[in-house]
Protein backbone atom coordinates (compact mmCIF):
# COMPACT_ATOMS: atom_id res chain seq x y z
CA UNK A 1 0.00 0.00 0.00
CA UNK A 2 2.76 2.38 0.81
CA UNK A 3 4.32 1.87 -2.41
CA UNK A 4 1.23 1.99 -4.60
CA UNK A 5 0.91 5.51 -2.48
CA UNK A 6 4.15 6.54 -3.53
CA UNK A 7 3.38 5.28 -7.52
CA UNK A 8 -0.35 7.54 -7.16
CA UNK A 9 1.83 10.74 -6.29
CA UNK A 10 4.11 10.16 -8.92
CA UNK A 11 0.99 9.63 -11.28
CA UNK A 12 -0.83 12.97 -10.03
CA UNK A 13 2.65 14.97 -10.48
CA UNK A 14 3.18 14.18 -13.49
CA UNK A 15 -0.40 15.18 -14.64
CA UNK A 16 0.14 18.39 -12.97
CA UNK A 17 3.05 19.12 -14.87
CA UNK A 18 0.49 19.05 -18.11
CA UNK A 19 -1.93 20.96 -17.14
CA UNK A 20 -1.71 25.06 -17.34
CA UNK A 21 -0.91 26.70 -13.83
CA UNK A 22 -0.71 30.27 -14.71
CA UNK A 23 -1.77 32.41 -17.80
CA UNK A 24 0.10 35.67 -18.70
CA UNK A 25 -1.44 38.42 -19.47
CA UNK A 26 1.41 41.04 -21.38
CA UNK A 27 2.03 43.71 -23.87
CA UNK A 28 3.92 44.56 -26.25
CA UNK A 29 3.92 48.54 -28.21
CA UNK A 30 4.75 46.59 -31.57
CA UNK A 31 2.03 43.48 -31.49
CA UNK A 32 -0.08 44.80 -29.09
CA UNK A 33 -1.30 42.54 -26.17
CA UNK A 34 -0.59 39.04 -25.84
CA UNK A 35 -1.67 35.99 -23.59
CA UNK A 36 0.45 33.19 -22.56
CA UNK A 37 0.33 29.84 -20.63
CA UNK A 38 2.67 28.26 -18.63
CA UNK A 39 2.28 24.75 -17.85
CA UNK A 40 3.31 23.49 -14.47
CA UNK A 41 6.16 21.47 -16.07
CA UNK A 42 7.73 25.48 -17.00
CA UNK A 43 6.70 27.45 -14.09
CA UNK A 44 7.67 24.57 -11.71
CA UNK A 45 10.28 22.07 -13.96
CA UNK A 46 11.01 20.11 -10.61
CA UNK A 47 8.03 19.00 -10.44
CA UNK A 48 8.61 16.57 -13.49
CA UNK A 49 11.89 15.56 -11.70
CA UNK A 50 10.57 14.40 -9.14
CA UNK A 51 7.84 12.83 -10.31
CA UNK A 52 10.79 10.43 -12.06
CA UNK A 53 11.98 10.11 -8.46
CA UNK A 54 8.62 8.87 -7.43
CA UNK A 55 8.72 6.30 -10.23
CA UNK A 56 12.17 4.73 -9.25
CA UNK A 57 10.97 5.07 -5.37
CA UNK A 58 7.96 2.63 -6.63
CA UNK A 59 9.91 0.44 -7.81
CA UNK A 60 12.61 0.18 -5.64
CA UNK A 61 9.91 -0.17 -2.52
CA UNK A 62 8.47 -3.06 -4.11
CA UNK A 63 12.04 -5.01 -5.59
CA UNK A 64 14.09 -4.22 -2.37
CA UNK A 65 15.07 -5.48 0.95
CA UNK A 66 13.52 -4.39 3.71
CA UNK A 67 16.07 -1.86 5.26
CA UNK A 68 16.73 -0.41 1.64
CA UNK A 69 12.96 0.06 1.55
CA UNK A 70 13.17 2.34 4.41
CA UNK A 71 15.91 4.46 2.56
CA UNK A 72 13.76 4.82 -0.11
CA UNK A 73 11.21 5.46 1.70
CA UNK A 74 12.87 8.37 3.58
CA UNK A 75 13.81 9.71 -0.07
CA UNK A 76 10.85 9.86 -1.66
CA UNK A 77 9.20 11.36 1.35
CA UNK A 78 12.06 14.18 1.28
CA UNK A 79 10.83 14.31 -2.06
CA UNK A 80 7.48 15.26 -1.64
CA UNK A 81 8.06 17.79 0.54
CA UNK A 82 10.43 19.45 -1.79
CA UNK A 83 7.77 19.03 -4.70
CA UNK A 84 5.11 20.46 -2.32
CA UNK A 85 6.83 24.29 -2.11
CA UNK A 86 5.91 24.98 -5.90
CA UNK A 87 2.77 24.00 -5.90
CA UNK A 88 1.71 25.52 -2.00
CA UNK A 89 3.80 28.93 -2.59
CA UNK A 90 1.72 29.79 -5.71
CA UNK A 91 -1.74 28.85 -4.06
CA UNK A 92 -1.15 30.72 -0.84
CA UNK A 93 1.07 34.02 -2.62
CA UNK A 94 0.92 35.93 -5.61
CA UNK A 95 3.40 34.54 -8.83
CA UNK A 96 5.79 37.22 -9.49
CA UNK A 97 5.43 39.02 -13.13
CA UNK A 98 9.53 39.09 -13.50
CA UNK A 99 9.90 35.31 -13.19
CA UNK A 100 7.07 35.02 -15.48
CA UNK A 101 8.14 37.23 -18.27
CA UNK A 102 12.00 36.08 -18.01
CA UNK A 103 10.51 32.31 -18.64
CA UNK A 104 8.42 33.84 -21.57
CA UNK A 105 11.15 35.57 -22.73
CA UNK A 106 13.87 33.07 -22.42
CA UNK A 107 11.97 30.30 -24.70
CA UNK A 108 11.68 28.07 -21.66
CA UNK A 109 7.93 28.08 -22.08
CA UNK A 110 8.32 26.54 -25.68
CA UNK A 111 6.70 22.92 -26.01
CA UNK A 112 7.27 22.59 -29.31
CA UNK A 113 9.78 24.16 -31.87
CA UNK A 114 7.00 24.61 -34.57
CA UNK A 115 4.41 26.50 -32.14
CA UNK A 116 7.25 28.63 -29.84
CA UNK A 117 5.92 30.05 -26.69
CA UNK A 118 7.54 33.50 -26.04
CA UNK A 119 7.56 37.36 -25.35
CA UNK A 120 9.89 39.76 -27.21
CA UNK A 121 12.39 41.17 -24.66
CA UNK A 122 10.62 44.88 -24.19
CA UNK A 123 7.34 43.08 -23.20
CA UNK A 124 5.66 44.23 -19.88
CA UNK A 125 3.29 41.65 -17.71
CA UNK A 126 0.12 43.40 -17.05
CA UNK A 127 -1.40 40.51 -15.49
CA UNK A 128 -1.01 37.03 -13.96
CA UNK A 129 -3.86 34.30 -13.42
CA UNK A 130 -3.80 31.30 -11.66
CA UNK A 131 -5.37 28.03 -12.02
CA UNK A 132 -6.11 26.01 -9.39
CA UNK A 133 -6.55 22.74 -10.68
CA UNK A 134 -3.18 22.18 -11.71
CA UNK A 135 -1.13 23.04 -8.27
CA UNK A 136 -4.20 21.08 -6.38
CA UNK A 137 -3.02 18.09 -7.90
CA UNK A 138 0.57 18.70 -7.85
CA UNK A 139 -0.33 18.83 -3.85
CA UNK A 140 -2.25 16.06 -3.53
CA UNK A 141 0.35 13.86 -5.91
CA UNK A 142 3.24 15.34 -2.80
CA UNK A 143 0.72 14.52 0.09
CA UNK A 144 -0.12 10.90 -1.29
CA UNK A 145 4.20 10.53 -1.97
CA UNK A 146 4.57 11.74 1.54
CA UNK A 147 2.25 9.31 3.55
CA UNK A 148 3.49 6.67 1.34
CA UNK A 149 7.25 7.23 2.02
CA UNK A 150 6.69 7.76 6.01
CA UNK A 151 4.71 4.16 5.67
CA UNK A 152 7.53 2.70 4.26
CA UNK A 153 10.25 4.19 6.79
CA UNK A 154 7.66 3.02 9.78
CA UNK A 155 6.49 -0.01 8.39
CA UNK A 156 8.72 -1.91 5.87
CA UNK A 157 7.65 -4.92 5.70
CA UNK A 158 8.80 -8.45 4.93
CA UNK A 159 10.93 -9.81 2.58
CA UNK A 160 9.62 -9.40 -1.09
CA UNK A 161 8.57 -12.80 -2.42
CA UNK A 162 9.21 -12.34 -6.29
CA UNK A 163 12.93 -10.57 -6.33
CA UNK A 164 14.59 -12.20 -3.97
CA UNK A 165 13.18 -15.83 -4.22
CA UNK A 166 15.30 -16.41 -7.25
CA UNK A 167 18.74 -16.13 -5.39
CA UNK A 168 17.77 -18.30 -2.07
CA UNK A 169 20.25 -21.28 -1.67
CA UNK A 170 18.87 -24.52 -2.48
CA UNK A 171 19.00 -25.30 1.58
CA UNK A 172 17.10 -22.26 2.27
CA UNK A 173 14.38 -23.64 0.13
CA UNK A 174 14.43 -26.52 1.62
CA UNK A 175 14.08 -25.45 4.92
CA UNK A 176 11.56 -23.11 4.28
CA UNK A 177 9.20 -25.52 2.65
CA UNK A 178 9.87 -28.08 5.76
CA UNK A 179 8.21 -25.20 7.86
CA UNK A 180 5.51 -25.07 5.51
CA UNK A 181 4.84 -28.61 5.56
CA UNK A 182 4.57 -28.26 9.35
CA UNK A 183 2.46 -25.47 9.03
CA UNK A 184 -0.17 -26.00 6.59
CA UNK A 185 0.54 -29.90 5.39
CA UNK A 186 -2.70 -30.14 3.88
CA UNK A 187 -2.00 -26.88 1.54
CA UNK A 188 -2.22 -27.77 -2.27
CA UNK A 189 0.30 -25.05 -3.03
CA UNK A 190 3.00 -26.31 -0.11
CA UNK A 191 1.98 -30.09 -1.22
CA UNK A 192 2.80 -29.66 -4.79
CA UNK A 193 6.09 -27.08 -3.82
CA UNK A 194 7.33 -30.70 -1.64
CA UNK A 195 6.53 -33.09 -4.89
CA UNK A 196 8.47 -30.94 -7.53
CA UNK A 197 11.52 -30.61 -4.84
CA UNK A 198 11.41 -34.39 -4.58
CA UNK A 199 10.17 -34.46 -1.17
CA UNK A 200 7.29 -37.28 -0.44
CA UNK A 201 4.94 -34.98 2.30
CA UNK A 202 3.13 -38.68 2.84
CA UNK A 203 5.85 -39.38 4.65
CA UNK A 204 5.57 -36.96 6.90
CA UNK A 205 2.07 -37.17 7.34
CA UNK A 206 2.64 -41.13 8.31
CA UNK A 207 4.78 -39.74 11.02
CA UNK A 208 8.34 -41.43 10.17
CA UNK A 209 10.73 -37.80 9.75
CA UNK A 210 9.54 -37.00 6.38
CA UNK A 211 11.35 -34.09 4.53
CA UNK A 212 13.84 -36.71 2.99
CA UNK A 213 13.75 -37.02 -0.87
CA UNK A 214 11.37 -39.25 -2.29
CA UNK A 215 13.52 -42.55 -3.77
């Protein structure tokens, strides 16, 4: 759960980074006015970043050992926080026109090199509007990261069943499935686990040792 947490916030941040966060309003004495958007991936580029981070921290929590897991769960947490100052500054404060009009006027807002997104150099910004949507789900993407990554520092869990089963010795197997014949020795999964390691689990169940290769 903590990881699919982590992989939801990742999903949302990356969605925020699509979608438009702030519209410019400026003018210009040779074209006259001109509007502007500026998707969250420009006004806020570390919010794609990290989203990446989010991805790899997804992964990692579900391939890893349990004491790596709570490494990466410390770093994606750090993460979200760091992703959450974008998104939170420009909800609770007011964008700053210079910032705006040096990414306008820089080329950084261009998505695509046939439709360039800019401002001549002598523009002025008479206005800036915000849109919620886009920081609201770059926030909740950092809030569902966070409470993810503090799950997996607090709560870890076991060992992961599909990574590291394929380099256990062939007498940790062995051992292991002698517990699960003790444990659940009518099971159809342990049952068929003892027949394809060559172990007879009727001879256990006829109470003579059992766990010795079928001959």
């Amino acid at each position: 759960m903590a990881a699919l947490g982590v992989g939801a916030g990742a999903v949302l941040l990356w969605l925020s980074s699509r979608l438009r966060w702030v519209t410019v309003t400026a003018f210009d004495d040779k074209s006259g006015d001109a509007v502007r958007g500026l998707p969250g991936a420009v006004w806020a580029s570390e919010v794609t970043v990290i989203a990446l981070v989010l991805v790899a921290g997804t992964l990692g929590a579900l391939v890893l050992r349990r004491n790596a897991r709570r490494g990466v769960g410390g770093l994606t947490a750090l993460a979200a926080v760091g992703a959450s100052w974008a998104p939170l500054s420009l909800l609770a404060g007011t964008p700053d026109p210079e910032r705006a009009r040096k990414l306008l006027t820089s080329g950084a807002a261009t998505q695509k090199a046939d439709s360039p997104v800019t401002l001549s150099d002598w523009a002025t910004v008479t206005g800036l509007d915000v849109h919620v949507a886009g920081p609201v789900v770059a926030f909740l993407g950092c809030a569902l990261a966070l409470v993810g990554g503090v799950l997996l520092v607090l709560r870890p869990g076991g060992r992961t069943g599909t990574v590291s089963s394929r380099y256990v010795t062939p007498g940790a197997r062995l051992a292991r499935l002698e517990d699960d014949l003790e444990r659940s020795p009518d099971s159809g999964r342990v049952l068929w686990d003892a027949l394809d390691a060559d172990i007879d689990p009727t001879d256990r169940r006829d109470g003579d040792g059992g766990g010795a290769p079928a001959r």
